[in-house]
Protein backbone atom coordinates (compact mmCIF):
# COMPACT_ATOMS: atom_id res chain seq x y z
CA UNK A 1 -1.42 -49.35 125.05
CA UNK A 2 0.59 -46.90 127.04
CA UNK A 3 -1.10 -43.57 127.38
CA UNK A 4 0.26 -40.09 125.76
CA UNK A 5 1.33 -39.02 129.13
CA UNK A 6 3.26 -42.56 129.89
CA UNK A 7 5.07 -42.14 126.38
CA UNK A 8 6.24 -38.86 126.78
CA UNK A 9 7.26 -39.39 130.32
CA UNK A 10 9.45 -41.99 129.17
CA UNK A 11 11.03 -40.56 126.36
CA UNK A 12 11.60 -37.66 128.47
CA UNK A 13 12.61 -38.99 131.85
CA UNK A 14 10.61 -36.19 133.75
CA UNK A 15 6.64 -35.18 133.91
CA UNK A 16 5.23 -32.79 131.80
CA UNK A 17 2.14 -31.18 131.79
CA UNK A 18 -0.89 -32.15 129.64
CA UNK A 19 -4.56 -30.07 129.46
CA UNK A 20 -6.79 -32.46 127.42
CA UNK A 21 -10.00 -30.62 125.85
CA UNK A 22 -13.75 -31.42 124.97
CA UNK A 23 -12.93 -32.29 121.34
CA UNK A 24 -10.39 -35.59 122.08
CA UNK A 25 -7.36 -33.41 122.28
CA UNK A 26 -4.63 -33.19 124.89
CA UNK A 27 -2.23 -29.94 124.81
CA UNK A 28 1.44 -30.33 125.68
CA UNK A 29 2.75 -27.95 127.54
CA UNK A 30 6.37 -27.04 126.47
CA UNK A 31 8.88 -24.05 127.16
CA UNK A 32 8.65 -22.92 123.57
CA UNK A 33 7.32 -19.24 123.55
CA UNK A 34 5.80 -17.26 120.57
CA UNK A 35 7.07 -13.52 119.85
CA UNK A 36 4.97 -11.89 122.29
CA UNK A 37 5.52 -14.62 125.44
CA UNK A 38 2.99 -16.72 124.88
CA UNK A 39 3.17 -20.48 124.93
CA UNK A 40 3.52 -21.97 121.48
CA UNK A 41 0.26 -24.48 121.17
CA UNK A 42 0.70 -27.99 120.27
CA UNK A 43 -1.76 -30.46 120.11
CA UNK A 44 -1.87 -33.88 119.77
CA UNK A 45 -4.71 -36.67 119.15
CA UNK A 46 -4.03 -40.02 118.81
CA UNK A 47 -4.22 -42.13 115.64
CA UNK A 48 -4.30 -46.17 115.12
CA UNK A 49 -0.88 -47.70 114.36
CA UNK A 50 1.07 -46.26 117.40
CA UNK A 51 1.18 -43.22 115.75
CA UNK A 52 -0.19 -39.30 116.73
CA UNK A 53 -1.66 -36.32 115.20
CA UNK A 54 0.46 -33.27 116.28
CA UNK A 55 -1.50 -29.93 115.25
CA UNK A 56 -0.96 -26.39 115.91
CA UNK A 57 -5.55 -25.87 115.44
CA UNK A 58 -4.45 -22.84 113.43
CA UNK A 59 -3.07 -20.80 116.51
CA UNK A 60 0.42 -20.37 114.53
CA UNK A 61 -1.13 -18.52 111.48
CA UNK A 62 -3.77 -16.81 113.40
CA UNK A 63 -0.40 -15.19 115.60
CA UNK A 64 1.23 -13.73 112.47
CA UNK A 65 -1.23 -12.11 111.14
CA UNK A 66 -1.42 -9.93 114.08
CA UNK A 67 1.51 -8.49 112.70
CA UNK A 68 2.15 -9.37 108.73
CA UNK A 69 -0.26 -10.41 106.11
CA UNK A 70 -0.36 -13.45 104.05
CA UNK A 71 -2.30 -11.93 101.66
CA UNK A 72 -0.28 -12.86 97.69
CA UNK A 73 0.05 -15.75 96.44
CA UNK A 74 3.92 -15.59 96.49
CA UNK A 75 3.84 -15.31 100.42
CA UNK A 76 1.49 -17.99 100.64
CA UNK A 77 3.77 -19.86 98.23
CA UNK A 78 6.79 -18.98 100.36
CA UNK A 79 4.77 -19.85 103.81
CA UNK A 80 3.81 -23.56 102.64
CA UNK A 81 7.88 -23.28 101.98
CA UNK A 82 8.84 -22.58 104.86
CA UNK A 83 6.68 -25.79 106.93
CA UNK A 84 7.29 -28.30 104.24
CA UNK A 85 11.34 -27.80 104.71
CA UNK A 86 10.31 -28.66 108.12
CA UNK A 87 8.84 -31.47 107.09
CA UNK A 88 5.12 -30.15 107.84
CA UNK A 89 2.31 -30.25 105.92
CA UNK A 90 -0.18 -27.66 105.91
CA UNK A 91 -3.85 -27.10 105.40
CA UNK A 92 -6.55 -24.46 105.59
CA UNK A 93 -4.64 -22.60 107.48
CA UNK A 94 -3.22 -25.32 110.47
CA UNK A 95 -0.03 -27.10 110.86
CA UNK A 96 0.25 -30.40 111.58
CA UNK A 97 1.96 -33.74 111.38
CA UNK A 98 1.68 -37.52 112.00
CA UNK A 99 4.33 -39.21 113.77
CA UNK A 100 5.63 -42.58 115.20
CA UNK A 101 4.78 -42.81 118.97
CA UNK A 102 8.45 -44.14 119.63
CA UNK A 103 9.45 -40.51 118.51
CA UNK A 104 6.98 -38.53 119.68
CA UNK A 105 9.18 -36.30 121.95
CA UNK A 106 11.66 -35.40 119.67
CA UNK A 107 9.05 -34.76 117.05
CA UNK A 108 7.22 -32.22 119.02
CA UNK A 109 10.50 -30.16 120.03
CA UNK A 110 11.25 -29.56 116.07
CA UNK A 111 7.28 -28.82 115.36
CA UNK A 112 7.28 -26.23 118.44
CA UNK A 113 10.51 -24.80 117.41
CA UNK A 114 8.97 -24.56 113.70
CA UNK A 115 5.88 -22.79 114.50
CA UNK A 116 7.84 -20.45 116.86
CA UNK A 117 9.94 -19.80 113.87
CA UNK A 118 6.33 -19.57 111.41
CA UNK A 119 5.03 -17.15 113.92
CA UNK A 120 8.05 -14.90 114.33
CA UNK A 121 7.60 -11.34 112.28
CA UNK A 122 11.60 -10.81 111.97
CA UNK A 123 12.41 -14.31 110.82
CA UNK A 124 9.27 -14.44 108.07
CA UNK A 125 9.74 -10.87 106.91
CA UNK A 126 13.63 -11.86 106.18
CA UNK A 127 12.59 -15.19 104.27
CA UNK A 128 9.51 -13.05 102.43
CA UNK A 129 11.98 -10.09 101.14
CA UNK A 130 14.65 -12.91 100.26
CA UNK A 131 12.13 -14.53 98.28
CA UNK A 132 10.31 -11.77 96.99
CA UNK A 133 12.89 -9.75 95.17
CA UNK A 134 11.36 -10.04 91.70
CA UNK A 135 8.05 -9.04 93.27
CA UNK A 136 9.79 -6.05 94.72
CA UNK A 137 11.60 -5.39 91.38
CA UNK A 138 8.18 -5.27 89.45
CA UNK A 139 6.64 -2.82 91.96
CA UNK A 140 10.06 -0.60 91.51
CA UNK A 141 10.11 -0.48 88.20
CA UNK A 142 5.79 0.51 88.18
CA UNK A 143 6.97 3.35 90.54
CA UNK A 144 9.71 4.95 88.87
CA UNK A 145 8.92 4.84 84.95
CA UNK A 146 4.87 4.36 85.03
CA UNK A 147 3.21 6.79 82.95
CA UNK A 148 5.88 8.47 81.62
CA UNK A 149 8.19 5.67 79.85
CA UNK A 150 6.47 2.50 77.64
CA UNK A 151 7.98 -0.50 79.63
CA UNK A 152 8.02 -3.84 78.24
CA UNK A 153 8.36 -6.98 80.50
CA UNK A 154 10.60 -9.98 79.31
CA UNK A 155 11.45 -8.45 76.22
CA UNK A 156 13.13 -10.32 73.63
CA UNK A 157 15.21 -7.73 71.12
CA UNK A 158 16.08 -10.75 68.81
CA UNK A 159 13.30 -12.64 66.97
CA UNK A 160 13.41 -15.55 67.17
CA UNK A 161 15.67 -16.10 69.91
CA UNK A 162 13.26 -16.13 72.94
CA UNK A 163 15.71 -17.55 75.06
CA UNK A 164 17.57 -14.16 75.40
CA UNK A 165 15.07 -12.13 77.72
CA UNK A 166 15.81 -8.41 78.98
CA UNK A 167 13.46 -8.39 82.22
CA UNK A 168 12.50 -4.69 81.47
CA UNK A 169 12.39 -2.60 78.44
CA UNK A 170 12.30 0.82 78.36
CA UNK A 171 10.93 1.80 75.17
CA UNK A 172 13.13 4.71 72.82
CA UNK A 173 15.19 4.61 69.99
CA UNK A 174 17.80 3.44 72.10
CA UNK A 175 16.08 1.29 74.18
CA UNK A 176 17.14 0.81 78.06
CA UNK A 177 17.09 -3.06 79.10
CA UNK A 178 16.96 -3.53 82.68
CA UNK A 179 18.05 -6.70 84.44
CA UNK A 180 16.88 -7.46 87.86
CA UNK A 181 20.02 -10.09 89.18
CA UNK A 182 18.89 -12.24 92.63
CA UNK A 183 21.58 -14.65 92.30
CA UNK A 184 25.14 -16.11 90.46
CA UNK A 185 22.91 -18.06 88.34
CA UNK A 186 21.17 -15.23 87.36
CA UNK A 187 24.11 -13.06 86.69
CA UNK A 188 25.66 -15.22 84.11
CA UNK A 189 22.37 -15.63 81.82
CA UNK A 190 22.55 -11.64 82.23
CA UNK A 191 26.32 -11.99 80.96
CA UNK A 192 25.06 -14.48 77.93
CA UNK A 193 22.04 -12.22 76.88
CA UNK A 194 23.88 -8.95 76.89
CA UNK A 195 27.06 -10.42 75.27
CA UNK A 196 24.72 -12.03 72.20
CA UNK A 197 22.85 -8.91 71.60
CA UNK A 198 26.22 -7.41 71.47
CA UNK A 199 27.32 -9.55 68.87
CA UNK A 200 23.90 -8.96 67.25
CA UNK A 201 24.91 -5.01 67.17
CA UNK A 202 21.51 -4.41 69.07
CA UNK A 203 21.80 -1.12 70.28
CA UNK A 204 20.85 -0.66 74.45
CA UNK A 205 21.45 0.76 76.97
CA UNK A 206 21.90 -1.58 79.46
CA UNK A 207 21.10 -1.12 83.57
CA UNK A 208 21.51 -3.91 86.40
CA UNK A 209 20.04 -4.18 89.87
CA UNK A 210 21.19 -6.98 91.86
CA UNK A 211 19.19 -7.75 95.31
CA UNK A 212 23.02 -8.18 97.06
CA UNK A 213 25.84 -7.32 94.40
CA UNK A 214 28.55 -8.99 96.95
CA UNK A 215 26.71 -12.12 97.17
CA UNK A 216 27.64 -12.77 93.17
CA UNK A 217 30.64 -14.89 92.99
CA UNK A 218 33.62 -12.84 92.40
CA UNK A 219 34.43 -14.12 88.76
CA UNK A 220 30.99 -13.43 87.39
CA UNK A 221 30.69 -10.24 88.87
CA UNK A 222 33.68 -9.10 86.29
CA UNK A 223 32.31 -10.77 83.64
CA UNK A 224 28.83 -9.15 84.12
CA UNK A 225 30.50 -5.45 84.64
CA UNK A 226 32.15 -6.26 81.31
CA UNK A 227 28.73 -7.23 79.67
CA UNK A 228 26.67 -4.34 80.95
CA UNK A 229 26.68 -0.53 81.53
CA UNK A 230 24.88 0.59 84.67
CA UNK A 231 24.92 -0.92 88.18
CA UNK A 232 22.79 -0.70 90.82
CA UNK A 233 24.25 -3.08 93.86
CA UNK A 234 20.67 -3.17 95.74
CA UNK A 235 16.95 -2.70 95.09
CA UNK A 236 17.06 0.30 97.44
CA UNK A 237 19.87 1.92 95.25
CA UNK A 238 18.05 1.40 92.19
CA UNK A 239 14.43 2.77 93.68
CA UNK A 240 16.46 6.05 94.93
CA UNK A 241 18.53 6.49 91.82
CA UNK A 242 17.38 4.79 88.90
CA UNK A 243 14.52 7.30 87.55
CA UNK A 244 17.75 10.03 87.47
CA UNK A 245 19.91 8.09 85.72
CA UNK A 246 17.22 7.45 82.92
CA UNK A 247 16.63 11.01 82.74
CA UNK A 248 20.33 11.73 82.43
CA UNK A 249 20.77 9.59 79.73
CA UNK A 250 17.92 10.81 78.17
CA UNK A 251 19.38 14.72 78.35
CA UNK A 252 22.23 13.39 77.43
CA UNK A 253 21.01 12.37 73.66
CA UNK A 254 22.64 9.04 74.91
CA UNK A 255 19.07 7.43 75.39
């Protein structure tokens, strides 16, 4: 059976540098570089059936939290994401995979260029706050109207009808529903539920933060502005601006 070096070596058509260790495991040496300059580390052991282990031995993981926290279970959620897309798998905290000898070279360029991607700050940050908007929302919403307004999460104004949800509730005579709006998708069950409490002369005022109003298709972005009352195109707008325009519409006898 050809050794690891005499696999990659073909597969490569140059050397490459291997440091086996004390445990059975040989480190590849490639010119794929974590955030701060260091070498990414890939390991590899080999398995029966022409195949290999590839493993990062929890370096990848232990690198990132030098700088961000996995420490919800939404990031976690989003982390084991991010390495199965890959086609990872993850487990107690190290990345690995099995692969076919015959494609053993190509298969450790896409895992070092994964974990480089794993370990990267900038790059995780971006997929955490794309994925975490609702998260954000919640903690937004806490800030601005906790303790002075009653709020009421995934309130349903018509019984019966649980299927049309207002994401926030502030409780008044006139109540003010507030729709957090990630996505197209989104934006048109926003569109539905505001249109049918319309029609069930529910009376609201309504308020909508989007994470990115220009990412909304075009169309439904008329058809929500025609549904609703107040928008806020961002998060950020919303966290600046939104405990003002509740208190305007309060001394306003509008609320």
């Amino acid at each position: 059976m050809n050794t690891l070096y005499e696999i990659l070596r073909s597969q490569m058509g140059r050397n490459i540098q291997l440091l086996p260790d004390k445990k059975g495991r040989t480190q590849v040496m490639l010119p794929i570089y974590y955030e701060d300059g260091d070498m990414v580390d890939i390991y590899t052991e080999p398995r029966g059936d022409n195949k290999t282990l590839i493993s990062d031995c929890g370096m990848t993981l232990m690198k990132l939290s030098y700088y961000y926290e996995i420490n919800t279970d939404n990031k976690s959620r989003i982390l084991n994401q991010i390495i199965a897309s890959n086609g990872l798998d993850y487990e107690n905290g190290i990345i690995s995979k099995i692969v076919d000898n015959t494609k053993l070279y190509p298969a450790l360029i896409s895992f070092g260029n994964t974990l480089m991607k794993v370990s990267t700050m900038t790059y995780f940050k971006r997929e955490m706050i794309k994925n975490l908007f609702y998260e954000m929302m919640d903690e937004v919403v806490t800030q601005l109207f906790d303790p002075d307004f009653s709020v009421k999460k995934q309130y349903s104004p018509i019984e019966g009808k649980d299927e049309y949800l207002v994401d926030y509730c502030l409780l008044a005579p006139r109540p003010v529903f507030i729709y957090a709006v990630k996505d197209t998708a989104k934006a048109r069950l926003v569109t539905i539920s505001a249109q049918e409490f319309k029609l069930n002369k529910i009376r609201s005022n309504s308020i909508v933060v989007y994470e990115d109003f220009l990412s909304i298709q075009q169309s439904d972005q008329k058809r929500i502005l025609n549904a609703t009352v107040k928008q806020f195109p961002t998060l950020d707008d919303f966290s600046a601006g939104g405990l003002d325009y509740v208190k305007d519409l309060s001394a306003s006898n509008y609320y």
